[in-house]
N, C-alpha and C. Protein backbone atom coordinates (compact mmCIF):
# COMPACT_ATOMS: atom_id res chain seq x y z
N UNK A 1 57.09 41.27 -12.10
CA UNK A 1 57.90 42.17 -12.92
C UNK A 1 57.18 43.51 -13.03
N UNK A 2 58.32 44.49 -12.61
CA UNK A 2 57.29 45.90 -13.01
C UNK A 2 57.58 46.18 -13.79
N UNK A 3 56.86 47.46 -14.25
CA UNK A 3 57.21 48.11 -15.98
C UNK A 3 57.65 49.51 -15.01
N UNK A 4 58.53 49.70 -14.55
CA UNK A 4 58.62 51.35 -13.74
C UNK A 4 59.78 51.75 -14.55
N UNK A 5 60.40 51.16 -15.46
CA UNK A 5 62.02 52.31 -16.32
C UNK A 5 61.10 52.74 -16.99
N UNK A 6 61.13 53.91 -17.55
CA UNK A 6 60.46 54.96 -18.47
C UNK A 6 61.04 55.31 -19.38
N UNK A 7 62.30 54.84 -19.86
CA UNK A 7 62.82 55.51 -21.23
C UNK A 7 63.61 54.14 -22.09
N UNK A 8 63.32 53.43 -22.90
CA UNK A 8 63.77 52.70 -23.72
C UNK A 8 64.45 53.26 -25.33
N UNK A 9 65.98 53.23 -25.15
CA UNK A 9 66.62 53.42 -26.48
C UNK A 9 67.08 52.56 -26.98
N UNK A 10 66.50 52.88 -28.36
CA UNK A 10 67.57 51.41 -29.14
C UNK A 10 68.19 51.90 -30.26
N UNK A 11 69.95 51.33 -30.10
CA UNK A 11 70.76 51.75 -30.64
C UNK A 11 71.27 51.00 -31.70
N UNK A 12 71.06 51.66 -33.13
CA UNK A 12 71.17 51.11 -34.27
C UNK A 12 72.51 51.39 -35.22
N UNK A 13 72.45 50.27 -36.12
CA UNK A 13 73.54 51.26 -36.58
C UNK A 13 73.51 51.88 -38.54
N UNK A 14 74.12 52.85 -38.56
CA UNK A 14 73.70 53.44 -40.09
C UNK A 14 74.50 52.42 -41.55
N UNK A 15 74.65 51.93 -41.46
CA UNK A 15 75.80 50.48 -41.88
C UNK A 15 76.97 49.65 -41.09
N UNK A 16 76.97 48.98 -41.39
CA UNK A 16 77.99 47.94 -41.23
C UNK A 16 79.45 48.35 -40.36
N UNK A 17 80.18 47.85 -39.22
CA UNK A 17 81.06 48.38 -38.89
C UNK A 17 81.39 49.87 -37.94
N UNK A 18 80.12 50.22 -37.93
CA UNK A 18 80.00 51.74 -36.74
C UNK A 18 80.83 51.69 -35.48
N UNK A 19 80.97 50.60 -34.83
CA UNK A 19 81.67 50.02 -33.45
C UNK A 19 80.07 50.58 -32.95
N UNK A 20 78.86 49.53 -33.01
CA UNK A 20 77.85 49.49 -32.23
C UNK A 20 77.60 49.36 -30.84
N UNK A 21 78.27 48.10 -30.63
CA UNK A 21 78.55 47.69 -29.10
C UNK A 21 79.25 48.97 -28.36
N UNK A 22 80.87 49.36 -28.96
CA UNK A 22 80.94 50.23 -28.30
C UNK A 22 79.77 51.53 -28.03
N UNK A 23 79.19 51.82 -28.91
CA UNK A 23 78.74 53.15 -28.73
C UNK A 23 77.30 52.66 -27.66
N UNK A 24 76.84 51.63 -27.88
CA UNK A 24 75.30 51.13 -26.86
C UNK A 24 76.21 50.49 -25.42
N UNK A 25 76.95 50.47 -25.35
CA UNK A 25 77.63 50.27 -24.26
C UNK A 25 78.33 51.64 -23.29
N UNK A 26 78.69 52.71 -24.45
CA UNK A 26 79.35 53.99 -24.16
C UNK A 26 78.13 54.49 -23.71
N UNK A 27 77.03 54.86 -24.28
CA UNK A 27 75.36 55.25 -23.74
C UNK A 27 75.26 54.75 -21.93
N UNK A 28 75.20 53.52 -22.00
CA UNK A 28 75.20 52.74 -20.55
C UNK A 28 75.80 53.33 -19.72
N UNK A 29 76.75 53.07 -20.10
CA UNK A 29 77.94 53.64 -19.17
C UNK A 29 77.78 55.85 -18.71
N UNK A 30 77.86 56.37 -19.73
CA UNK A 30 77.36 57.89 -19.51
C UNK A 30 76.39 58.19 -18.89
N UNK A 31 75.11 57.46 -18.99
CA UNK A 31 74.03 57.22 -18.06
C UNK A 31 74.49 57.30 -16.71
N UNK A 32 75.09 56.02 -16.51
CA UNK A 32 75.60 55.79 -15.42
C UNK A 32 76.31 56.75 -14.43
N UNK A 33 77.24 57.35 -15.06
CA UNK A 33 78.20 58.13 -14.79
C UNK A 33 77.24 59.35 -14.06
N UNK A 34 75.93 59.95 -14.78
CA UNK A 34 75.27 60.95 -14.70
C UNK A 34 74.13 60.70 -13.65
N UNK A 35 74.39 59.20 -12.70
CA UNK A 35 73.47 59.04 -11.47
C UNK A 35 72.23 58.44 -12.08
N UNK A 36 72.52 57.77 -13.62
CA UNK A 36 70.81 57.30 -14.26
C UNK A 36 70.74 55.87 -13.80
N UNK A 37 69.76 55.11 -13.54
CA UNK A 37 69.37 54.15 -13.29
C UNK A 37 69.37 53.32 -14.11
N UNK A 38 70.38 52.79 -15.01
CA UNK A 38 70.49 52.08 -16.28
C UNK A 38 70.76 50.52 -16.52
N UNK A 39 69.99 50.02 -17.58
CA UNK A 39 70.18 48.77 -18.05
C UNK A 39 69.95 48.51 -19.16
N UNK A 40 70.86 47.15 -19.76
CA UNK A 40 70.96 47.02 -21.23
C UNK A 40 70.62 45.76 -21.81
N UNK A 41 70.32 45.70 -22.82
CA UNK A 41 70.07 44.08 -23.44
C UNK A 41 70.41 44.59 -24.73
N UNK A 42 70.92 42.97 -25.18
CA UNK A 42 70.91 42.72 -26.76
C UNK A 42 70.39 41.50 -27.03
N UNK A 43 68.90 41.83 -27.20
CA UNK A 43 68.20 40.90 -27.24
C UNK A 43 68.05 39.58 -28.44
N UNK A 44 69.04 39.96 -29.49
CA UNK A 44 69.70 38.89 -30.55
C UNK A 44 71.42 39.14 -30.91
N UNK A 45 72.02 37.87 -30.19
CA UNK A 45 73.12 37.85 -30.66
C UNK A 45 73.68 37.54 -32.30
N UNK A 46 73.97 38.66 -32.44
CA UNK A 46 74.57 38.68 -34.45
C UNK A 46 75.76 37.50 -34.51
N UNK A 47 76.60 37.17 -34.14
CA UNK A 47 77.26 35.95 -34.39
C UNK A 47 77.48 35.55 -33.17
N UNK A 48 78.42 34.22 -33.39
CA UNK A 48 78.76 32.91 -32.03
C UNK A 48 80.02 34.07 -31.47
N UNK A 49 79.70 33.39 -30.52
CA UNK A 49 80.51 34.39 -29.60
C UNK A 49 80.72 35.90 -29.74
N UNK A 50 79.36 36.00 -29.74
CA UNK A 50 78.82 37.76 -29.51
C UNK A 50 79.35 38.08 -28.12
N UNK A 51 80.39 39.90 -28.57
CA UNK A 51 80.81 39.68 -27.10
C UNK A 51 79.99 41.26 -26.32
N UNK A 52 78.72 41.00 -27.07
CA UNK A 52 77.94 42.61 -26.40
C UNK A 52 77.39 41.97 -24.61
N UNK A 53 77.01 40.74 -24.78
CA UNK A 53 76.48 40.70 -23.47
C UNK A 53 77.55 40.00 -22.55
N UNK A 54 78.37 39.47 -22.71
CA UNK A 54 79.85 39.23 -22.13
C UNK A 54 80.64 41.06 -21.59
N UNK A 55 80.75 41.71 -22.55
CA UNK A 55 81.57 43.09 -22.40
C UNK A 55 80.42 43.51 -20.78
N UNK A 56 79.15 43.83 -21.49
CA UNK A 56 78.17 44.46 -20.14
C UNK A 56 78.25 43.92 -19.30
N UNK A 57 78.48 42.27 -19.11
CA UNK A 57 78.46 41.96 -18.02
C UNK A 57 79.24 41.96 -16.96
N UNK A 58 80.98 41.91 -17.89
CA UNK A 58 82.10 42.67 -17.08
C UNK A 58 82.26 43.85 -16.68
N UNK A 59 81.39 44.96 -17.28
CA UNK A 59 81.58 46.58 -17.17
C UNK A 59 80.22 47.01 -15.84
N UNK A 60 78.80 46.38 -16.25
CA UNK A 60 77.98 47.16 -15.06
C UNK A 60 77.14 45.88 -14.29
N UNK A 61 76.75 46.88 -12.93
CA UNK A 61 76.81 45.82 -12.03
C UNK A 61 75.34 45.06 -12.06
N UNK A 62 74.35 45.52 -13.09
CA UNK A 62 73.29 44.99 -13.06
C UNK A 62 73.21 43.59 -13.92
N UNK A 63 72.39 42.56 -13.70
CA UNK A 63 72.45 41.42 -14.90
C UNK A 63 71.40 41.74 -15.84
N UNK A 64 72.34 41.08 -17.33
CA UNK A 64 71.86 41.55 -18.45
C UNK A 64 71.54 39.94 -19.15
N UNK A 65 70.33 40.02 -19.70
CA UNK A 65 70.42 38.55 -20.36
C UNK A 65 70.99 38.39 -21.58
N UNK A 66 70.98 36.52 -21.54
CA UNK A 66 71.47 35.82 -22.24
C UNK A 66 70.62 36.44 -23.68
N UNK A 67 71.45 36.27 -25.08
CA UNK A 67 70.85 37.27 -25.90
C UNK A 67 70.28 35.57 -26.68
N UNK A 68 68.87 35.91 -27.48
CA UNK A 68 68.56 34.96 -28.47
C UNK A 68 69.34 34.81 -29.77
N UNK A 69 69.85 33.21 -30.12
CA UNK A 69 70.83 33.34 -31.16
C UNK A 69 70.36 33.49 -32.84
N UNK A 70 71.17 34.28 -33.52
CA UNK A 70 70.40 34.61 -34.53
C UNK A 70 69.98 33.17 -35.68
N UNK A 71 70.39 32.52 -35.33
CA UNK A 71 69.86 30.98 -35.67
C UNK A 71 68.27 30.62 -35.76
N UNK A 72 68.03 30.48 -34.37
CA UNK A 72 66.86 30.80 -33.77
C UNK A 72 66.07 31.98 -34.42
N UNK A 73 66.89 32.82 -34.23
CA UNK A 73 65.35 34.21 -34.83
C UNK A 73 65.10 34.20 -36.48
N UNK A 74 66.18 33.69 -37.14
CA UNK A 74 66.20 33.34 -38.64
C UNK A 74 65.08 32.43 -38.64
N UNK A 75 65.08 30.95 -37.85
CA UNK A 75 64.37 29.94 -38.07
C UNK A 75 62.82 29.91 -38.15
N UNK A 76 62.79 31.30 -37.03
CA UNK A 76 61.52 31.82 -36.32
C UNK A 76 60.47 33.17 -37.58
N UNK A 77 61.54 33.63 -38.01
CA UNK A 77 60.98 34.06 -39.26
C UNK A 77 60.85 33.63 -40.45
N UNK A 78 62.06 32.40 -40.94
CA UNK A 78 61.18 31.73 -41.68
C UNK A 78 59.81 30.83 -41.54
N UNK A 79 59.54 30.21 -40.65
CA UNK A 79 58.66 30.08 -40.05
C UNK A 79 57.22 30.78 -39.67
N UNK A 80 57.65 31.88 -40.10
CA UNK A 80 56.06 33.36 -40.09
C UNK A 80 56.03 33.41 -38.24
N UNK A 81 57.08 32.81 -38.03
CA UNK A 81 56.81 33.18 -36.50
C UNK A 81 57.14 34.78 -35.81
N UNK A 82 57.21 35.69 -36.63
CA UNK A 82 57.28 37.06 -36.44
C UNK A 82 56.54 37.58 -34.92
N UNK A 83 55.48 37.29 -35.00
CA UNK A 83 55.05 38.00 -33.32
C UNK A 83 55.12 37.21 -31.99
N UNK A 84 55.67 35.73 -32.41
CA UNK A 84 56.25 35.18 -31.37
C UNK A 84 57.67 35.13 -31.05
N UNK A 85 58.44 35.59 -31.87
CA UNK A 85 59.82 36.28 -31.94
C UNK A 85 59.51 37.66 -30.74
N UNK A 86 58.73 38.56 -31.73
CA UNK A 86 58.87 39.83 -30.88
C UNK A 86 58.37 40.02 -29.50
N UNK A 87 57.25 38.74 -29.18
CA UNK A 87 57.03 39.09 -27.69
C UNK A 87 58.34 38.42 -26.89
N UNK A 88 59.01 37.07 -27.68
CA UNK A 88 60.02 37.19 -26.89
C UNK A 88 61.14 37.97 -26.33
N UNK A 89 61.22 38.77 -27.82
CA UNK A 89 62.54 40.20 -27.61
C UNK A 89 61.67 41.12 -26.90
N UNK A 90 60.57 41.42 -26.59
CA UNK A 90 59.88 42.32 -25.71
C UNK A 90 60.19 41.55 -24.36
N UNK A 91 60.06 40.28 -23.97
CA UNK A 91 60.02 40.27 -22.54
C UNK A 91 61.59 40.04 -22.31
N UNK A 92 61.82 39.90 -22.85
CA UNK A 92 63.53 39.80 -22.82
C UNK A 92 63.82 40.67 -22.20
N UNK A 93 64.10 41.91 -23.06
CA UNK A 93 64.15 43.88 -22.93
C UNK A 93 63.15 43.98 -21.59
N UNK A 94 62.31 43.74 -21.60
CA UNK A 94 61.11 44.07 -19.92
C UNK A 94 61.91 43.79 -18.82
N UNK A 95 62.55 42.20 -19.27
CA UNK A 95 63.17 41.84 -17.79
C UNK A 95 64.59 42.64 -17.36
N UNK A 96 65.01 42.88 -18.78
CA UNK A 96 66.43 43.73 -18.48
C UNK A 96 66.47 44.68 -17.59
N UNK A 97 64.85 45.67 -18.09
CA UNK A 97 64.88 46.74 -17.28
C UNK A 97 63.90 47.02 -16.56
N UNK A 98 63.70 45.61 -15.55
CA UNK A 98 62.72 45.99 -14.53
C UNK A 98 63.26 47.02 -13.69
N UNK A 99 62.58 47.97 -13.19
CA UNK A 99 63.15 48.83 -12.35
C UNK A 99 63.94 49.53 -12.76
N UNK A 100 64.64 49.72 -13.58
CA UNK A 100 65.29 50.70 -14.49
C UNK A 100 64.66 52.32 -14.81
N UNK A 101 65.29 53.50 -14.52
CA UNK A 101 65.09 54.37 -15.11
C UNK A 101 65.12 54.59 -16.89
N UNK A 102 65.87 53.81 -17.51
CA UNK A 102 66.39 53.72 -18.90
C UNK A 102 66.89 52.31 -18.90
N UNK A 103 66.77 52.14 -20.52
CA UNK A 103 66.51 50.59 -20.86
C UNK A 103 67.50 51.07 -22.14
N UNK A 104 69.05 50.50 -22.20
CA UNK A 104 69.59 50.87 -23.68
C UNK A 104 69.96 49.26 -24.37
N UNK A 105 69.31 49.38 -25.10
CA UNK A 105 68.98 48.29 -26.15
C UNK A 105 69.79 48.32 -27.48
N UNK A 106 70.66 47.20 -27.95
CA UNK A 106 71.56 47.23 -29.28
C UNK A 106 70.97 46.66 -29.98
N UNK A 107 70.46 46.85 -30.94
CA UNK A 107 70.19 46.72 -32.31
C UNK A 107 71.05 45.56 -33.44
N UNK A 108 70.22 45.44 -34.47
CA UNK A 108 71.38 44.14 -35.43
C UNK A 108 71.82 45.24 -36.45
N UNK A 109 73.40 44.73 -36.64
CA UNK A 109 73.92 45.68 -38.28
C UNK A 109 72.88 45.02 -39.24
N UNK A 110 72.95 45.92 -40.15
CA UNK A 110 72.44 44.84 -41.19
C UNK A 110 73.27 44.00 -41.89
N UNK A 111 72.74 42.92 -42.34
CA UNK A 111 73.33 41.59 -42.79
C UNK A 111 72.90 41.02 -44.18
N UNK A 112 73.51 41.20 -44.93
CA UNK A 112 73.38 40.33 -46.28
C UNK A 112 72.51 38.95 -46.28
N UNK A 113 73.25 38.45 -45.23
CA UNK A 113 72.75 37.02 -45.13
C UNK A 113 71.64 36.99 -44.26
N UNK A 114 71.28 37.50 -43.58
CA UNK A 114 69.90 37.39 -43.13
C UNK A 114 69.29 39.16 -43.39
N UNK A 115 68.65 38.80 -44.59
CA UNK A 115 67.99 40.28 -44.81
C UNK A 115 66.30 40.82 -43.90
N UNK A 116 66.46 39.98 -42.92
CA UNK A 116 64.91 40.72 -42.19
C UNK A 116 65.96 41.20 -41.02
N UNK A 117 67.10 41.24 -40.70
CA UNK A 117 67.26 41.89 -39.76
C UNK A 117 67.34 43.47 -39.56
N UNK A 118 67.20 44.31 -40.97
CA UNK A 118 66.36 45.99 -40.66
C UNK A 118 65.20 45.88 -40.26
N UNK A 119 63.98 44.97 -40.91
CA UNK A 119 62.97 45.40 -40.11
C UNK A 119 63.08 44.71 -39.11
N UNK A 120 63.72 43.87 -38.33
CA UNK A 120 63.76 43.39 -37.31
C UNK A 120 63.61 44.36 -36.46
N UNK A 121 65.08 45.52 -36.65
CA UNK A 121 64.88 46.59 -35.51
C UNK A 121 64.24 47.57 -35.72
N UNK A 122 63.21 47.26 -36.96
CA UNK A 122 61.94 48.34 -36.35
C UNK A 122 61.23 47.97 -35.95
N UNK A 123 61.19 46.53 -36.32
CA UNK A 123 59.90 46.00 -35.46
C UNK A 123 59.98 45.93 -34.05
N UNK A 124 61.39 46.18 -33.42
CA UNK A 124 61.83 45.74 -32.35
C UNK A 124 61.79 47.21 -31.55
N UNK A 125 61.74 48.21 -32.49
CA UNK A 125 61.36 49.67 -31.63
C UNK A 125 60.33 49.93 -31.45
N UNK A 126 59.52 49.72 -32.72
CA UNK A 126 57.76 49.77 -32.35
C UNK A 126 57.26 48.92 -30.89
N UNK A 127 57.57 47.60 -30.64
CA UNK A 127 57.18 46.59 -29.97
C UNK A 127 57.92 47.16 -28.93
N UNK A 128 58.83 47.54 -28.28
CA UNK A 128 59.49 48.03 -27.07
C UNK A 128 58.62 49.45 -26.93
N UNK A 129 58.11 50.79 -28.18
CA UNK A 129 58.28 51.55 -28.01
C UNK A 129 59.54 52.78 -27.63
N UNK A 130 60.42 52.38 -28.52
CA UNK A 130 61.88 52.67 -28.05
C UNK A 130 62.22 53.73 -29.00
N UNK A 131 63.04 54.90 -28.46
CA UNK A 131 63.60 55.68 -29.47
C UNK A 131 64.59 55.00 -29.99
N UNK A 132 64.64 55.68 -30.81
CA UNK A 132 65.82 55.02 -31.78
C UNK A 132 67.23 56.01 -31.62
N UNK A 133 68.26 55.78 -31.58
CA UNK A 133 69.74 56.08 -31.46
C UNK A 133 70.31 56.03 -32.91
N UNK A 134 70.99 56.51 -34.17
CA UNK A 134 71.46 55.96 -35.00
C UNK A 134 72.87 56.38 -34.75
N UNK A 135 73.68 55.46 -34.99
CA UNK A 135 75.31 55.81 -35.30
C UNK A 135 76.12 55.60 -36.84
N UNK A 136 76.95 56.60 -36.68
CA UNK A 136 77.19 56.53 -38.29
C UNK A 136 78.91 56.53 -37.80
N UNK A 137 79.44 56.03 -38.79
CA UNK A 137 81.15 56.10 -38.39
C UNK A 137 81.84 57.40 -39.47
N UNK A 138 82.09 58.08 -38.90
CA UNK A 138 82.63 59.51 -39.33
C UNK A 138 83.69 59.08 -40.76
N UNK A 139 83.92 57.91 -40.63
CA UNK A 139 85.32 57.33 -41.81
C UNK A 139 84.58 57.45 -43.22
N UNK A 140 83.65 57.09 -43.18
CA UNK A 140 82.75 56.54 -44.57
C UNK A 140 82.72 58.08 -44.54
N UNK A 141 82.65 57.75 -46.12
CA UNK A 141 82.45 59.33 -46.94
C UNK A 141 81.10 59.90 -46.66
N UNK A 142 80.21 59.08 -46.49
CA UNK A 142 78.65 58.66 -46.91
C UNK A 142 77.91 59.15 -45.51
N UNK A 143 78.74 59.27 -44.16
CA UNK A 143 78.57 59.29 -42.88
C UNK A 143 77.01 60.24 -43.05
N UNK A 144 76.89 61.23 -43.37
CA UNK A 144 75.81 62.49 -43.36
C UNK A 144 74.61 61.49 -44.09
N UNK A 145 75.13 61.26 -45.22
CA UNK A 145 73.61 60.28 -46.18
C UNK A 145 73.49 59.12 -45.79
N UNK A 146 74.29 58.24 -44.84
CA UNK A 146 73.79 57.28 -44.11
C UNK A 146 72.91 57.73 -43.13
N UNK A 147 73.29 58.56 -42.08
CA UNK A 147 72.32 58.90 -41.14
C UNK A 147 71.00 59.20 -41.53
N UNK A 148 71.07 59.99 -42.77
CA UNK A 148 69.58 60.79 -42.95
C UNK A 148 68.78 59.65 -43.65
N UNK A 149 69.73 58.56 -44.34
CA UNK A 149 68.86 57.60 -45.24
C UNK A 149 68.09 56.60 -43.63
N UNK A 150 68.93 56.51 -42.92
CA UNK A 150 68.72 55.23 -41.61
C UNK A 150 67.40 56.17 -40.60
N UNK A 151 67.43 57.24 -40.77
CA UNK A 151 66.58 58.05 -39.96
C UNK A 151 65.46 58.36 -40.55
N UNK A 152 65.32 58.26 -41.91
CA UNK A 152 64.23 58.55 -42.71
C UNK A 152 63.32 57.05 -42.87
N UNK A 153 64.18 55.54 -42.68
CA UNK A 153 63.46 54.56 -42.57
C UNK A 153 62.77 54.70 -41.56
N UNK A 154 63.10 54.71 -40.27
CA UNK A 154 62.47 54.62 -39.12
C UNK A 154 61.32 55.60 -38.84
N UNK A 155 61.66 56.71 -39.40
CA UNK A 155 60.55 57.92 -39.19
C UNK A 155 59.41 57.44 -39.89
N UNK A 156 60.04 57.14 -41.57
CA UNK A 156 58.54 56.66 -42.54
C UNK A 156 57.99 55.12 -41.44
N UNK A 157 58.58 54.89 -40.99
CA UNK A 157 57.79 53.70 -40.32
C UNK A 157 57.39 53.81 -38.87
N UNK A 158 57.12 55.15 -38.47
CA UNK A 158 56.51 55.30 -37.52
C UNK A 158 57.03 55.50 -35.70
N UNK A 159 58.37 54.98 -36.07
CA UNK A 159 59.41 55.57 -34.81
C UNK A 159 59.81 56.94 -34.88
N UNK A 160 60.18 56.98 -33.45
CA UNK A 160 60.78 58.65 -33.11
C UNK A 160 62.31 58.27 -32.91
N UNK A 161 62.97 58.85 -33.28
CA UNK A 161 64.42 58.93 -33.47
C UNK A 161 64.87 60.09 -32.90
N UNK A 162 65.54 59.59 -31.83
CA UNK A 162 65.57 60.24 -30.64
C UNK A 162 67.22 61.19 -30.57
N UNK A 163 68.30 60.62 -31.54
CA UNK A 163 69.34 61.41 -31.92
C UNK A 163 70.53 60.50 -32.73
N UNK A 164 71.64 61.04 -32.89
CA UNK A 164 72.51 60.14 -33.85
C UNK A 164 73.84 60.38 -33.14
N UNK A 165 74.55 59.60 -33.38
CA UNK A 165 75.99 59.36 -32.79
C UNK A 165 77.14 59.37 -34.03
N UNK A 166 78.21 60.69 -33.86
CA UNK A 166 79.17 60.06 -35.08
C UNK A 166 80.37 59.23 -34.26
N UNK A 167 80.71 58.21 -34.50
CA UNK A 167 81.82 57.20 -34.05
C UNK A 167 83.17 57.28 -34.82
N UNK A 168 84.52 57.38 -34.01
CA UNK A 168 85.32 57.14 -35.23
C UNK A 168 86.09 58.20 -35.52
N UNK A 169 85.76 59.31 -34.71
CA UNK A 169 85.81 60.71 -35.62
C UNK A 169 87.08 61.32 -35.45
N UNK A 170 88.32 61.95 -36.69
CA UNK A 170 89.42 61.97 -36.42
C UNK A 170 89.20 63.48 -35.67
N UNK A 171 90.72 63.69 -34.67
CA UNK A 171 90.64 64.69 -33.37
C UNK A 171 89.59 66.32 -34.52
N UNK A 172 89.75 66.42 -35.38
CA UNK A 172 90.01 67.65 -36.45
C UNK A 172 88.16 67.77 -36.74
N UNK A 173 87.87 67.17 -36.50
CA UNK A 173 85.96 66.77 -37.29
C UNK A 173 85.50 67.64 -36.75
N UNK A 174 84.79 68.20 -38.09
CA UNK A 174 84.24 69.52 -38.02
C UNK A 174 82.51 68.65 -37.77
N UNK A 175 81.48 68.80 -36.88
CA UNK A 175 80.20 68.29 -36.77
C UNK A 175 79.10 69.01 -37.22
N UNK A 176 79.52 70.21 -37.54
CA UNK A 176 78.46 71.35 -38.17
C UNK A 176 78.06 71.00 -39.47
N UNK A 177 78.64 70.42 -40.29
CA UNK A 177 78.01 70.09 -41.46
C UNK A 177 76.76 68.78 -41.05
N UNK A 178 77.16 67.87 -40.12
CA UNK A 178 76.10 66.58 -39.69
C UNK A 178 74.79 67.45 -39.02
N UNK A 179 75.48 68.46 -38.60
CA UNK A 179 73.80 68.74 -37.40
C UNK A 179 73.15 69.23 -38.11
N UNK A 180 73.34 70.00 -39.62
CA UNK A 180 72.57 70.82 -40.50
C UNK A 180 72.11 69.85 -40.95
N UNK A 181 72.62 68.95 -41.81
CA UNK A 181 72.35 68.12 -42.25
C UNK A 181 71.04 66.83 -41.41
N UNK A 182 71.43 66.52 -39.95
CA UNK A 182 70.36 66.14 -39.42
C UNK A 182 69.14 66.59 -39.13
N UNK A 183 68.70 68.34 -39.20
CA UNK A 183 67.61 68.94 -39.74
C UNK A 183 67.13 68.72 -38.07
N UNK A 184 66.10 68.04 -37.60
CA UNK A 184 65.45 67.83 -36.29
C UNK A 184 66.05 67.08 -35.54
N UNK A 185 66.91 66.41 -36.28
CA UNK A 185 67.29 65.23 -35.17
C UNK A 185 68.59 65.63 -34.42
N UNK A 186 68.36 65.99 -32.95
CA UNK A 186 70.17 66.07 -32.00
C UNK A 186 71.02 64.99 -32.42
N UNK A 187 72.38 65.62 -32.91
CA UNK A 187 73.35 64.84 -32.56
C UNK A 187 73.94 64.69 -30.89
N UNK A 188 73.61 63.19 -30.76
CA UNK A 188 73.63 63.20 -28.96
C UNK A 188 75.20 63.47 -29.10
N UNK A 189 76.60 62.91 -30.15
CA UNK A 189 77.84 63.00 -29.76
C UNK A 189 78.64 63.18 -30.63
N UNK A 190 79.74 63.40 -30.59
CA UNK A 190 80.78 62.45 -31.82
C UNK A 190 81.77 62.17 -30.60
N UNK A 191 82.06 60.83 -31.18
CA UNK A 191 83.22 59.56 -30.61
C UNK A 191 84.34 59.76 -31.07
N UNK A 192 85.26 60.52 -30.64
CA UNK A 192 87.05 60.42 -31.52
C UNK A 192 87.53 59.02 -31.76
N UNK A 193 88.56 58.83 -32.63
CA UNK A 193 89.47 58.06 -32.57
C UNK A 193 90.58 58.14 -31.45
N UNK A 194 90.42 57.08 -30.88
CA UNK A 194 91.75 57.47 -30.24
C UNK A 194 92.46 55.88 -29.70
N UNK A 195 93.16 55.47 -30.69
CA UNK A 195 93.51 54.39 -30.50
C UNK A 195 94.36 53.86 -29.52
């Protein structure tokens, strides 16, 4: 296995409901489009019949693995098994993108019911070394103070946050208030609605 992709993102989301998959799948795919050498993992599936590594596998032509079930990674942290979790989601993510120019990686929403899954995905950016992606869904009132609250975790904990995504966004969305508001961080997009 080589380590030759050079850019690992992992795409998070700013609460609940962002359309994650779509947007770490929309990343893949734009890559793609732009001649990048791309591959993806979701290295913990959030429920049974998670359809992030099913969708990639119908959309690009590289293989993406089977994701670990969040059963398993619950069991594994209650357990204090924390750094044998993460070398697994590290070689997981390694194998995705052997040979890869870029490595785009989905992230867990957060979950009530299993509350280590935020630091999961920091622990899971530190341990990859991965920028971080945040997406916020333009609907929520909150869209601007979600981003800056989800970007300010990761920064105080030592990741680089590499830009933010608004999802959702009706044709009319004005983005100048988000980019002021994001201060250093590029907004890589905004995602319309368009049903």
């Amino acid at each position: 296995m080589s380590q030759s992709f050079t850019q690992t993102f992992l795409v998070v989301p700013a609460r609940q409901g962002v359309g994650l998959t779509s947007v770490a799948l929309g990343i893949v795919r734009a890559l793609q489009r732009n001649g990048v050498d791309v591959r993806f993992a979701k290295p913990v599936a959030q429920e049974i019949g998670d359809t992030s590594v099913h969708f990639a596998r119908e959309i690009f032509p590289a293989a993406v693995p089977e994701a670990i079930p969040l059963q398993d990674v619950a069991e594994q942290v209650a357990a204090n098994q924390t750094n044998e979790l993460m070398e697994e989601i590290v070689t997981l993510c390694m194998n995705a993108g052997d040979g890869a120019s870029v490595l785009v990686v989905e992230g867990l929403h957060t979950d009530p019911a299993h509350p280590f899954t935020s630091q999961l995905n920091i622990d899971t950016a530190r341990s990859l070394k991965a920028e971080v992606v945040v997406v916020a869904d333009a609907r929520a009132p909150s869209a601007a103070a979600d981003l800056r609250l989800t970007i300010s975790q990761y920064v105080n904990e030592g990741c680089r946050v590499a830009g933010a995504i608004i999802n959702m966004a009706p044709e009319d969305y004005a983005s100048e208030e988000i980019k002021r508001r994001l201060g250093k961080v590029p907004l890589w997009g905004v995602v319309h609605e368009t049903p």
